[in-house]
N, C-alpha and C. Protein backbone atom coordinates (compact mmCIF):
# COMPACT_ATOMS: atom_id res chain seq x y z
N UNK A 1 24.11 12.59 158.31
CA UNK A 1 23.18 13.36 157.52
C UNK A 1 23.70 13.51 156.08
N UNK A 2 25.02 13.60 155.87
CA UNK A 2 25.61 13.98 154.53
C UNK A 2 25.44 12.44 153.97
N UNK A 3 25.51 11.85 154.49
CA UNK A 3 25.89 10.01 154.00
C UNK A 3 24.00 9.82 153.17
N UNK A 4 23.11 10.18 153.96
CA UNK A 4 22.21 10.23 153.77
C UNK A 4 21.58 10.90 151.97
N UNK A 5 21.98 12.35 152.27
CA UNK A 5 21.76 13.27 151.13
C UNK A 5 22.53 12.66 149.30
N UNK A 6 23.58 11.75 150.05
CA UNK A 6 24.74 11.47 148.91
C UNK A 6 23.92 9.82 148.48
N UNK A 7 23.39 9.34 149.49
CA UNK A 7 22.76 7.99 149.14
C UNK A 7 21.42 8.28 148.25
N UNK A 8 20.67 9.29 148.88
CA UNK A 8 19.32 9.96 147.97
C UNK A 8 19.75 9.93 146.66
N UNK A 9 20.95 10.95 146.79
CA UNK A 9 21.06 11.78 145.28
C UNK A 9 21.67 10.02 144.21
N UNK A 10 22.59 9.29 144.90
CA UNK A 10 23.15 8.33 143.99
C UNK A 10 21.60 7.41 143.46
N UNK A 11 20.11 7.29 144.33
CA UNK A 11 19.59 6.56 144.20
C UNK A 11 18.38 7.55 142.94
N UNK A 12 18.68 8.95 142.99
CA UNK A 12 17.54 9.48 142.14
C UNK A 12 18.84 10.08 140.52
N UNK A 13 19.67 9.21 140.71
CA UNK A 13 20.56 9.85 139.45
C UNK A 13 20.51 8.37 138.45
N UNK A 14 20.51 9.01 137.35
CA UNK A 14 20.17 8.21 135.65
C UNK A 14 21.75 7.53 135.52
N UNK A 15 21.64 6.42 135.72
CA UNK A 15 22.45 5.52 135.19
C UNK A 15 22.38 4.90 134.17
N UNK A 16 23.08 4.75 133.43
CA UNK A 16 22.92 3.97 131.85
C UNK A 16 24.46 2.80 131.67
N UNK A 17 24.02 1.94 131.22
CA UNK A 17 25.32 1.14 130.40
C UNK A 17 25.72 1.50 129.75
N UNK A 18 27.16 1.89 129.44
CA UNK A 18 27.43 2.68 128.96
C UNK A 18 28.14 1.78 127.27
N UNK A 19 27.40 0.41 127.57
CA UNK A 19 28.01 -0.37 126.34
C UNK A 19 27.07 -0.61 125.72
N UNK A 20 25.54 -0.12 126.07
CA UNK A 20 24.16 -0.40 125.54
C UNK A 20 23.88 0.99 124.77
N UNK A 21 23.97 0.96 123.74
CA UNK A 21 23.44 2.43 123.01
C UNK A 21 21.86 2.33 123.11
N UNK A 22 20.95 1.16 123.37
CA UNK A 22 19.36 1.18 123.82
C UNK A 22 19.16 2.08 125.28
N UNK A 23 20.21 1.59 126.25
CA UNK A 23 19.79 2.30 127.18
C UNK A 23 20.30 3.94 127.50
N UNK A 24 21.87 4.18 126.68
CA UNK A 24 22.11 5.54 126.54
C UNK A 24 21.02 6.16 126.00
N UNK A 25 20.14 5.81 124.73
CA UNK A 25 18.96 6.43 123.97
C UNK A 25 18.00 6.76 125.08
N UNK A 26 18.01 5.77 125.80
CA UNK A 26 16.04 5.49 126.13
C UNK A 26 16.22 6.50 127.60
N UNK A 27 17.67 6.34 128.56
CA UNK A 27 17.73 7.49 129.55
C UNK A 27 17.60 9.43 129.01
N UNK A 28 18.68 9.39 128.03
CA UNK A 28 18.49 10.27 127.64
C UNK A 28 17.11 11.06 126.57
N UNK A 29 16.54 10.04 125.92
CA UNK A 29 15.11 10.39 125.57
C UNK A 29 14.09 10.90 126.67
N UNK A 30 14.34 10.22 127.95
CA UNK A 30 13.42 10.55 128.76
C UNK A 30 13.42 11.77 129.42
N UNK A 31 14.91 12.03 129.06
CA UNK A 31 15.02 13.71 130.05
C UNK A 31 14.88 14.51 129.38
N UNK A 32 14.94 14.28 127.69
CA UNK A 32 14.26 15.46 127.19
C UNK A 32 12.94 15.57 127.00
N UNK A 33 12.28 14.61 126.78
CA UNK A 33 10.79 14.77 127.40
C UNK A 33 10.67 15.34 128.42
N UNK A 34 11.42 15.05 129.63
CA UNK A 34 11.06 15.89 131.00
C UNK A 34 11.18 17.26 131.11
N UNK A 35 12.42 17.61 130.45
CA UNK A 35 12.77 18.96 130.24
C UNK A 35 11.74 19.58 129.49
N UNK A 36 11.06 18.79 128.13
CA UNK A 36 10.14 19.75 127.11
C UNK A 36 9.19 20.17 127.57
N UNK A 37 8.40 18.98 128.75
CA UNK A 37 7.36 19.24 129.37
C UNK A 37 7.28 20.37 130.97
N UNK A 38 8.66 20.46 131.04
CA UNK A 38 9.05 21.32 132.16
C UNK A 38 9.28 22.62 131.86
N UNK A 39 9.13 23.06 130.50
CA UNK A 39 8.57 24.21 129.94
C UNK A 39 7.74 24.76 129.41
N UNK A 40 6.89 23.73 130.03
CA UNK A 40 5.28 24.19 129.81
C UNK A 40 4.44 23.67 128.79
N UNK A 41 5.48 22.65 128.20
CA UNK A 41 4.57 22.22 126.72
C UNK A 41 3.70 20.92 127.06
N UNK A 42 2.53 20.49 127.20
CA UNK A 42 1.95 19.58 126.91
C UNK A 42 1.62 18.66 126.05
N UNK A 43 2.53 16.65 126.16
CA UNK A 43 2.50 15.81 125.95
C UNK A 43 1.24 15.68 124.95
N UNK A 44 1.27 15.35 123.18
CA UNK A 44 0.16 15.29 123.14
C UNK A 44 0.13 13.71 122.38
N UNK A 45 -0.64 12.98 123.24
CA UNK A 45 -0.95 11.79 122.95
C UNK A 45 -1.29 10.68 121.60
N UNK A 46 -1.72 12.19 120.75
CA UNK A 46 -3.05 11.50 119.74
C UNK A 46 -1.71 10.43 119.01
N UNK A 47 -0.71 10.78 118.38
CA UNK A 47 0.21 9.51 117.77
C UNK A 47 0.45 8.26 118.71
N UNK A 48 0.36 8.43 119.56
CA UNK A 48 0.71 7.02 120.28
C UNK A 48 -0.49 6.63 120.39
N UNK A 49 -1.29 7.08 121.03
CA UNK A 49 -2.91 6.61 120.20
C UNK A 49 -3.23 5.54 119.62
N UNK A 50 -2.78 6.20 117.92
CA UNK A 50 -2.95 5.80 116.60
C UNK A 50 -2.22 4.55 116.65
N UNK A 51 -1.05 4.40 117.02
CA UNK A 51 0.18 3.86 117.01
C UNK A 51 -0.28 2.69 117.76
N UNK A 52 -0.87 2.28 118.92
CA UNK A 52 -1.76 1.63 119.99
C UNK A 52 -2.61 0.96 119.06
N UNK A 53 -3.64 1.91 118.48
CA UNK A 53 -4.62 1.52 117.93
C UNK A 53 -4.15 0.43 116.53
N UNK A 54 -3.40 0.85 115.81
CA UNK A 54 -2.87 0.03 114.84
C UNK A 54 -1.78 -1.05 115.07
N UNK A 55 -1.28 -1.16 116.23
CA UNK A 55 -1.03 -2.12 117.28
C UNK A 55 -1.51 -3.46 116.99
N UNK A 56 -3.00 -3.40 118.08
CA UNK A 56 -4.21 -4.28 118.53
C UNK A 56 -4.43 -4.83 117.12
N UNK A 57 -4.76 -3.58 115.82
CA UNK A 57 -5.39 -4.00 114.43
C UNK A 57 -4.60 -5.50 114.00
N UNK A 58 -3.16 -5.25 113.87
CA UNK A 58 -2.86 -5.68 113.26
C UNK A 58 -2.23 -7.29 114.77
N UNK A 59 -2.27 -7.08 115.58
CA UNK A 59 -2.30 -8.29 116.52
C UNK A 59 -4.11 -8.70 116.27
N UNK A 60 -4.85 -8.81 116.11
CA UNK A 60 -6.35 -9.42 115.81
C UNK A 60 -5.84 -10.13 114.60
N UNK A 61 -5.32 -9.06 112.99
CA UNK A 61 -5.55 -9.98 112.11
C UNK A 61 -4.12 -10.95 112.22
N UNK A 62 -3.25 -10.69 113.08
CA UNK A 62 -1.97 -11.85 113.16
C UNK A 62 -2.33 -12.50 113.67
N UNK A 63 -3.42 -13.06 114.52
CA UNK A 63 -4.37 -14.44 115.10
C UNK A 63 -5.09 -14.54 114.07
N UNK A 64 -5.84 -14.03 113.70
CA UNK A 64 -6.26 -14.53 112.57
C UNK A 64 -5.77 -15.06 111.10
N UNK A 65 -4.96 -14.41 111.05
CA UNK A 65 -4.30 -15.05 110.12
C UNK A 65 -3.53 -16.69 110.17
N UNK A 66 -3.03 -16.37 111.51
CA UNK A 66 -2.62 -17.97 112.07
C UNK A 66 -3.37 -18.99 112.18
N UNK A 67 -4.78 -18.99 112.25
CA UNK A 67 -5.95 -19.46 112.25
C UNK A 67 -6.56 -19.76 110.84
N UNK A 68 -6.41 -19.30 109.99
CA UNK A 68 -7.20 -18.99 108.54
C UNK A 68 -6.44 -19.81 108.09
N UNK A 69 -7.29 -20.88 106.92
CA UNK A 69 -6.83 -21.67 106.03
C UNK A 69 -5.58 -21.50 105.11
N UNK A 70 -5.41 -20.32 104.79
CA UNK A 70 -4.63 -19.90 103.56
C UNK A 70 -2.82 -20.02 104.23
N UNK A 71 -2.33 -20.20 103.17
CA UNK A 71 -0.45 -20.08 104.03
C UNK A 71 -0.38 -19.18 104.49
N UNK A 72 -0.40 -17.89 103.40
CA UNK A 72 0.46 -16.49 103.78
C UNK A 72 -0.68 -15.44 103.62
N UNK A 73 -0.87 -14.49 105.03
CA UNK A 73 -1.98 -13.83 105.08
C UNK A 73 -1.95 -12.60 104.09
N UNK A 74 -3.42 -12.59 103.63
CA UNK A 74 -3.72 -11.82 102.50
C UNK A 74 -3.53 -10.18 102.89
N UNK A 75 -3.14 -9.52 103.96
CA UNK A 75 -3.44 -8.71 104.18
C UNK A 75 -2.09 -7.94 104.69
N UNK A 76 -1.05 -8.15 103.79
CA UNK A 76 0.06 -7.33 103.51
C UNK A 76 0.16 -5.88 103.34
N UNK A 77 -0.90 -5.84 102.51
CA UNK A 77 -0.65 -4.19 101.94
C UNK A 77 -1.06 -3.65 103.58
N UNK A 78 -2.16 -3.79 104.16
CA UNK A 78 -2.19 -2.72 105.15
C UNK A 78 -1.43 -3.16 106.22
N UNK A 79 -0.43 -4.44 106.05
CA UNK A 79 0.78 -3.65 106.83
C UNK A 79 1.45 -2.88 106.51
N UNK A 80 1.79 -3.11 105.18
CA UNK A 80 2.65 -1.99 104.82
C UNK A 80 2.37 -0.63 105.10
N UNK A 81 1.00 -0.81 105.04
CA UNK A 81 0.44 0.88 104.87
C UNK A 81 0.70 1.37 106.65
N UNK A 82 0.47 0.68 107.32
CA UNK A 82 1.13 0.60 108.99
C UNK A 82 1.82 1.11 109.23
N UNK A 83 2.81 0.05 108.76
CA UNK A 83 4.54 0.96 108.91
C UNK A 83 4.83 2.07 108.04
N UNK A 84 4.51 2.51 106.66
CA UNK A 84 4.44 3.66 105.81
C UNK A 84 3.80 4.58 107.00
N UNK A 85 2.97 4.49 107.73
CA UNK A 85 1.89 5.66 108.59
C UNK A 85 3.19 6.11 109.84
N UNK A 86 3.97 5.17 110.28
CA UNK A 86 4.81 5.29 111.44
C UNK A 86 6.15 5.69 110.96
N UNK A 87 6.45 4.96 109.64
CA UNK A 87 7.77 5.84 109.09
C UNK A 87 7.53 7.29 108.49
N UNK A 88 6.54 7.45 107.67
CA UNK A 88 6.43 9.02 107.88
C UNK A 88 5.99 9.94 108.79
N UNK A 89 5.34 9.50 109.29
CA UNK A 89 4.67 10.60 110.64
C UNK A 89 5.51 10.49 111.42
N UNK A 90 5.97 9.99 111.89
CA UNK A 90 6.95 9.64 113.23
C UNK A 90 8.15 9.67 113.28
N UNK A 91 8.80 9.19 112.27
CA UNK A 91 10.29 9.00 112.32
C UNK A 91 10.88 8.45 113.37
N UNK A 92 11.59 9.75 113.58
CA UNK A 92 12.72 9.50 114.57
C UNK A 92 11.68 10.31 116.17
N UNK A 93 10.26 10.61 116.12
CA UNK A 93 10.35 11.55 116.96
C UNK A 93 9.69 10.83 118.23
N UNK A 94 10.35 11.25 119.50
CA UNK A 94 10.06 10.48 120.86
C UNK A 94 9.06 11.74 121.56
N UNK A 95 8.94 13.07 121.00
CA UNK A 95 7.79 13.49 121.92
C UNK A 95 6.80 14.47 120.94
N UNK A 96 5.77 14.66 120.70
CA UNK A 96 4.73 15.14 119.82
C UNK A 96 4.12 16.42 120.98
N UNK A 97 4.19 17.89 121.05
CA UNK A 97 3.54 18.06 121.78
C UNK A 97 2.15 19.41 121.51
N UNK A 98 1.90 19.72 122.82
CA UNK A 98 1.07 20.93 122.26
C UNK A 98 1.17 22.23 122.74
N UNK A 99 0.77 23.48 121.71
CA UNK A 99 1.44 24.88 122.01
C UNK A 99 1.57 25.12 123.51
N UNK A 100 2.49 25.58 124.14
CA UNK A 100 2.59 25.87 125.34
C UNK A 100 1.05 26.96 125.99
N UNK A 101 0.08 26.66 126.93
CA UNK A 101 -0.57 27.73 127.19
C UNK A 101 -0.38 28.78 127.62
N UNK A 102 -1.25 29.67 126.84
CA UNK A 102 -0.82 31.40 126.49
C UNK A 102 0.08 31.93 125.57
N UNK A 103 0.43 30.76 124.81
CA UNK A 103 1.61 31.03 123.64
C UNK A 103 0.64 31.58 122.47
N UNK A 104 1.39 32.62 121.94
CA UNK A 104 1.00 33.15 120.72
C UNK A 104 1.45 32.45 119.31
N UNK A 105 1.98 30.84 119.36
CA UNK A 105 1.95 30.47 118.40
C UNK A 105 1.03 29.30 118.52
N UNK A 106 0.55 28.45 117.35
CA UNK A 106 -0.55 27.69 117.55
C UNK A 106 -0.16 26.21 117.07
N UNK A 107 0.88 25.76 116.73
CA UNK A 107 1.78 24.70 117.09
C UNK A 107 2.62 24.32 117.81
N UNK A 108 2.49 22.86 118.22
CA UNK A 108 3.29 22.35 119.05
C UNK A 108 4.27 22.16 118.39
N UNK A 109 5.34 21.01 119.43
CA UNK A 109 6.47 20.70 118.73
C UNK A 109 7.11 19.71 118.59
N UNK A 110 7.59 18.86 117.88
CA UNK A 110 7.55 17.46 117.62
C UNK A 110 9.39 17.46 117.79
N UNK A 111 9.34 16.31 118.95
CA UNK A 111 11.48 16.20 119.60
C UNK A 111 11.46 14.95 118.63
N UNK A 112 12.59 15.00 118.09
CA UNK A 112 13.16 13.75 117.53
C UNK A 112 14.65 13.79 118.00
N UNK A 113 14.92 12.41 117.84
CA UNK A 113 16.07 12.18 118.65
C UNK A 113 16.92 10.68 117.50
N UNK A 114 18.40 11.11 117.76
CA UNK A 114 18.97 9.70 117.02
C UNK A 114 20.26 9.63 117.90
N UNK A 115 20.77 8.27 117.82
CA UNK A 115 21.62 7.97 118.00
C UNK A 115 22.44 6.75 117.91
N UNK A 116 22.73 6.78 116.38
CA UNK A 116 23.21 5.39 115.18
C UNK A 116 23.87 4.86 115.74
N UNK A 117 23.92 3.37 115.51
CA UNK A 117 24.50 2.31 116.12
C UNK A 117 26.13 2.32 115.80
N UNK A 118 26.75 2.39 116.81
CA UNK A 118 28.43 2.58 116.98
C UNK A 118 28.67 3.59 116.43
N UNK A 119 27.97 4.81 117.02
CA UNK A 119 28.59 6.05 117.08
C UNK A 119 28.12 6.70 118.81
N UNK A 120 28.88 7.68 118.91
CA UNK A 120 28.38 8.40 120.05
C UNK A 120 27.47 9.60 120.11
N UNK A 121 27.41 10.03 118.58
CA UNK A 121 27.06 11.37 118.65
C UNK A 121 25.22 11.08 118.65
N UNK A 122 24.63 12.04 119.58
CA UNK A 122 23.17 11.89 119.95
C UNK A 122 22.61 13.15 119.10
N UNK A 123 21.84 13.29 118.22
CA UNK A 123 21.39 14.56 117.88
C UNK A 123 19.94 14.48 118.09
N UNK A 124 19.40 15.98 118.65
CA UNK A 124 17.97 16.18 118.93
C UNK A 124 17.75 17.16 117.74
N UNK A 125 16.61 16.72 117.49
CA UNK A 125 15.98 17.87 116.73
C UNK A 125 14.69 18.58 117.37
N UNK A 126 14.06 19.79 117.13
CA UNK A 126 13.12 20.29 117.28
C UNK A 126 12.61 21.05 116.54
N UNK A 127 11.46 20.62 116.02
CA UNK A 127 10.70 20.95 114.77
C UNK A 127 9.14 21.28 115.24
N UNK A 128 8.69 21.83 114.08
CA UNK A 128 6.99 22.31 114.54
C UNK A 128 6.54 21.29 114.35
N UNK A 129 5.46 21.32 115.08
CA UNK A 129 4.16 19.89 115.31
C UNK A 129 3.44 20.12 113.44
N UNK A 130 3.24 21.66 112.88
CA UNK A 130 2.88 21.51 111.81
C UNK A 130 3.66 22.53 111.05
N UNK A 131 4.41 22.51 110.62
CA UNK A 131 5.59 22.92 109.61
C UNK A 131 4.63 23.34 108.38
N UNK A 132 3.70 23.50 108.18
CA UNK A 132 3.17 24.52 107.39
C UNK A 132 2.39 25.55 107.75
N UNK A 133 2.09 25.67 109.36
CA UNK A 133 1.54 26.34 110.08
C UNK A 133 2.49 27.93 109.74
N UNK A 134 2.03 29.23 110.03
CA UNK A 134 2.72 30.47 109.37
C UNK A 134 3.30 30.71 110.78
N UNK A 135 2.98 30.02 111.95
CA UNK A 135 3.81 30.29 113.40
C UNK A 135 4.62 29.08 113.67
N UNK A 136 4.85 28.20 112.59
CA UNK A 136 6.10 27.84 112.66
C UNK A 136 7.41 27.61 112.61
N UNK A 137 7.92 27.65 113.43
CA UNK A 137 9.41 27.73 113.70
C UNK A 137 10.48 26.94 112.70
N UNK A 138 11.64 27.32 112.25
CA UNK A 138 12.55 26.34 111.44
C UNK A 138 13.04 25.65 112.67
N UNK A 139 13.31 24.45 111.55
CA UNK A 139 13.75 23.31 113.21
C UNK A 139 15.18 23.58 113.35
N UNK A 140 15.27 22.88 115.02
CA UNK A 140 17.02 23.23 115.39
C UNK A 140 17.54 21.80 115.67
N UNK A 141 18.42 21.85 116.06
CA UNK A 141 19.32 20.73 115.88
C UNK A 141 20.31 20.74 116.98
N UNK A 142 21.01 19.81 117.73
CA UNK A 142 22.19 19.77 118.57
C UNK A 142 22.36 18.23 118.43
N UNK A 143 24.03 18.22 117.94
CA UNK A 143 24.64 16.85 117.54
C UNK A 143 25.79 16.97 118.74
N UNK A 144 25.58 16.35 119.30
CA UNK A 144 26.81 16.09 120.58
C UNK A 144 27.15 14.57 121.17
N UNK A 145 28.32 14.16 121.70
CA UNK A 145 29.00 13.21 121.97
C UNK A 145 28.49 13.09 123.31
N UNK A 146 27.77 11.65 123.22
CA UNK A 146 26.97 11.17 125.09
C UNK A 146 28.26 11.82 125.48
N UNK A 147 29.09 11.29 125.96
CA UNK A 147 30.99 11.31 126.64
C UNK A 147 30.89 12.32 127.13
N UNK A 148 29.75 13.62 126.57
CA UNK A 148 29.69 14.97 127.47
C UNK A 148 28.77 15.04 128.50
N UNK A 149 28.09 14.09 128.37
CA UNK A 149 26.67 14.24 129.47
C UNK A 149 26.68 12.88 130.51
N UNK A 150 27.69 11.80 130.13
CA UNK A 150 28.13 10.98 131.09
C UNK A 150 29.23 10.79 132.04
N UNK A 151 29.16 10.34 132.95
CA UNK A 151 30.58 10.01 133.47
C UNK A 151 30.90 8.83 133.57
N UNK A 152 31.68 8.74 133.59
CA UNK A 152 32.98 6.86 133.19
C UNK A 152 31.82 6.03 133.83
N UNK A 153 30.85 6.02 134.43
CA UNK A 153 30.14 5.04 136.05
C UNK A 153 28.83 4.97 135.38
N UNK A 154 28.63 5.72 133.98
CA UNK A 154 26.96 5.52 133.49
C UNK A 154 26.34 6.54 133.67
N UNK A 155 26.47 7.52 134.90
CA UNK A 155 25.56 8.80 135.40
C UNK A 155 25.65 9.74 134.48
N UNK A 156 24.35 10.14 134.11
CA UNK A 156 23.75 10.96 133.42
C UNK A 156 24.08 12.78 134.44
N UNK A 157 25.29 13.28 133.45
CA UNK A 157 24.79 14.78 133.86
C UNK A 157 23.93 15.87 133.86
N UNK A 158 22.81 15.45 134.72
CA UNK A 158 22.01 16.21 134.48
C UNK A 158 21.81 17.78 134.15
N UNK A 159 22.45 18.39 134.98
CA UNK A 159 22.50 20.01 134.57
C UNK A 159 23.41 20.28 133.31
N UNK A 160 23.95 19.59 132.81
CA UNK A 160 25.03 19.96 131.78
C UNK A 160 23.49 19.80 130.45
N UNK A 161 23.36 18.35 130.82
CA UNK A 161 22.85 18.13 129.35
C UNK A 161 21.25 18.97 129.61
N UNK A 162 20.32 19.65 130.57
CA UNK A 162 19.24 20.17 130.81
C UNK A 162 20.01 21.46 130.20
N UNK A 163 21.06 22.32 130.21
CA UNK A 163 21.37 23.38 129.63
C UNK A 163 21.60 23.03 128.26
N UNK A 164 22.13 22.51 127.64
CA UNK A 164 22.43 21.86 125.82
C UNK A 164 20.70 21.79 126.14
N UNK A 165 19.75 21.20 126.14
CA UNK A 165 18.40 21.09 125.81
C UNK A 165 17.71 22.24 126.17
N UNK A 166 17.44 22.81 126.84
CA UNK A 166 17.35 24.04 127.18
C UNK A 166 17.18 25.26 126.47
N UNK A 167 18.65 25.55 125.95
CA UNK A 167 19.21 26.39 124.92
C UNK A 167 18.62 25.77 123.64
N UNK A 168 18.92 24.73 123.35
CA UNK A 168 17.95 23.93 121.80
C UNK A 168 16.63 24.85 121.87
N UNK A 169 15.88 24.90 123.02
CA UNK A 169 14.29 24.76 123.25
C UNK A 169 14.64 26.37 122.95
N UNK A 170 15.46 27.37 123.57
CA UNK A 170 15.20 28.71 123.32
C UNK A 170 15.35 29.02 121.71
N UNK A 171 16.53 28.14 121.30
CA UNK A 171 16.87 28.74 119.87
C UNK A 171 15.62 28.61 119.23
N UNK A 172 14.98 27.38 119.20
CA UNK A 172 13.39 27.28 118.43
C UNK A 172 12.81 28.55 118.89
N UNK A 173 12.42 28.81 120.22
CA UNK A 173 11.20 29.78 120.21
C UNK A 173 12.01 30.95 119.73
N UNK A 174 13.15 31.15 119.45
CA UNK A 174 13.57 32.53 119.05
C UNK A 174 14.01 33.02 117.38
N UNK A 175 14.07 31.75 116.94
CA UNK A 175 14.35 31.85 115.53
C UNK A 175 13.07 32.42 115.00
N UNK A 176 13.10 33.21 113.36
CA UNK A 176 12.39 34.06 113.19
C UNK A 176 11.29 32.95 112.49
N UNK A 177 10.13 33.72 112.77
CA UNK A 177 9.13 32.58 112.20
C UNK A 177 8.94 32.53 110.59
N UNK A 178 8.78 31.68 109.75
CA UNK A 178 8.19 31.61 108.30
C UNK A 178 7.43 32.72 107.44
N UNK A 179 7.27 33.32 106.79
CA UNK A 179 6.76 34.17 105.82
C UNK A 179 5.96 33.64 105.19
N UNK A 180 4.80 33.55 104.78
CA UNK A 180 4.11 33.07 104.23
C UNK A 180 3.52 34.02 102.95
């Protein structure tokens, strides 16, 4: 029975390479999504959407363009304007969400996450969905070394790093709100 419980738990625990900083990112991105949404906040879609939608746009005119007489397709600027739409709106952020229901503030909250190539340190941020909203929160921050939330084998500590995120998520709702 114990052999059993220990095979479950090894088969539902987050392993990562621990020589891939893509997959340290992309495990640990996902648990703070899980965590954000496990406090009630609702995933809100509309940027990935957009992001989708300007996708497809610009795969139509990259066949077309491959197709069209001319060398080099005329229609640069609104890529640029593409990626300008995804480097400012988006940044660094992996979850966009919406006010928790029954919350007395009326923004969500937008997770951004980094973690620069050949370093260890992962920092989350949490910021308001609209930062000029008068119920929004100053953003918080936690810069910490994966090395604390892994062990030598790849496994993701879950309760260690759900408390570091956790505590992030309280300091936001508790910091004093903006003056307007």
């Amino acid at each position: 029975m114990q052999e059993k419980k220990a095979e479950t738990a090894n088969k539902n625990a987050k392993k990562a390479n621990l020589l891939d900083h893509g997959s340290i990112k992309h495990i640990l991105d996902e648990s703070v999504t899980e965590i954000v949404k496990s406090r009630g906040y609702v995933e809100d879609v509309r940027m990935s959407n957009i992001r989708l939608l300007l996708g497809t746009i610009i795969i139509v005119i990259a066949l077309v363009a491959q197709f069209y007489k001319k060398k080099f397709p005329e229609n640069r600027d609104f890529l640029i304007g593409c990626i300008l739409v995804i480097y400012t709106k988006e940044k660094n952020a992996i979850l966009f969400t919406y006010p928790p229901a029954g919350s007395v503030t009326s923004t969500g909250l937008v997770v951004s996450s980094k973690l620069p190539r050949f370093s260890d340190l992962y920092t989350i941020t949490i910021a308001s969905a609209d930062p000029k909203s008068i119920s929004a929160g100053k953003p918080v921050e936690l810069t910490k070394s994966v090395t604390q939330w892994f062990t030598k084998d790849g496994v993701l500590v879950e309760g260690l790093f759900w408390k570091d995120v956790e505590t992030l998520i309280n300091d936001y709702a508790t910091e004093p709100k903006k003056k307007k």
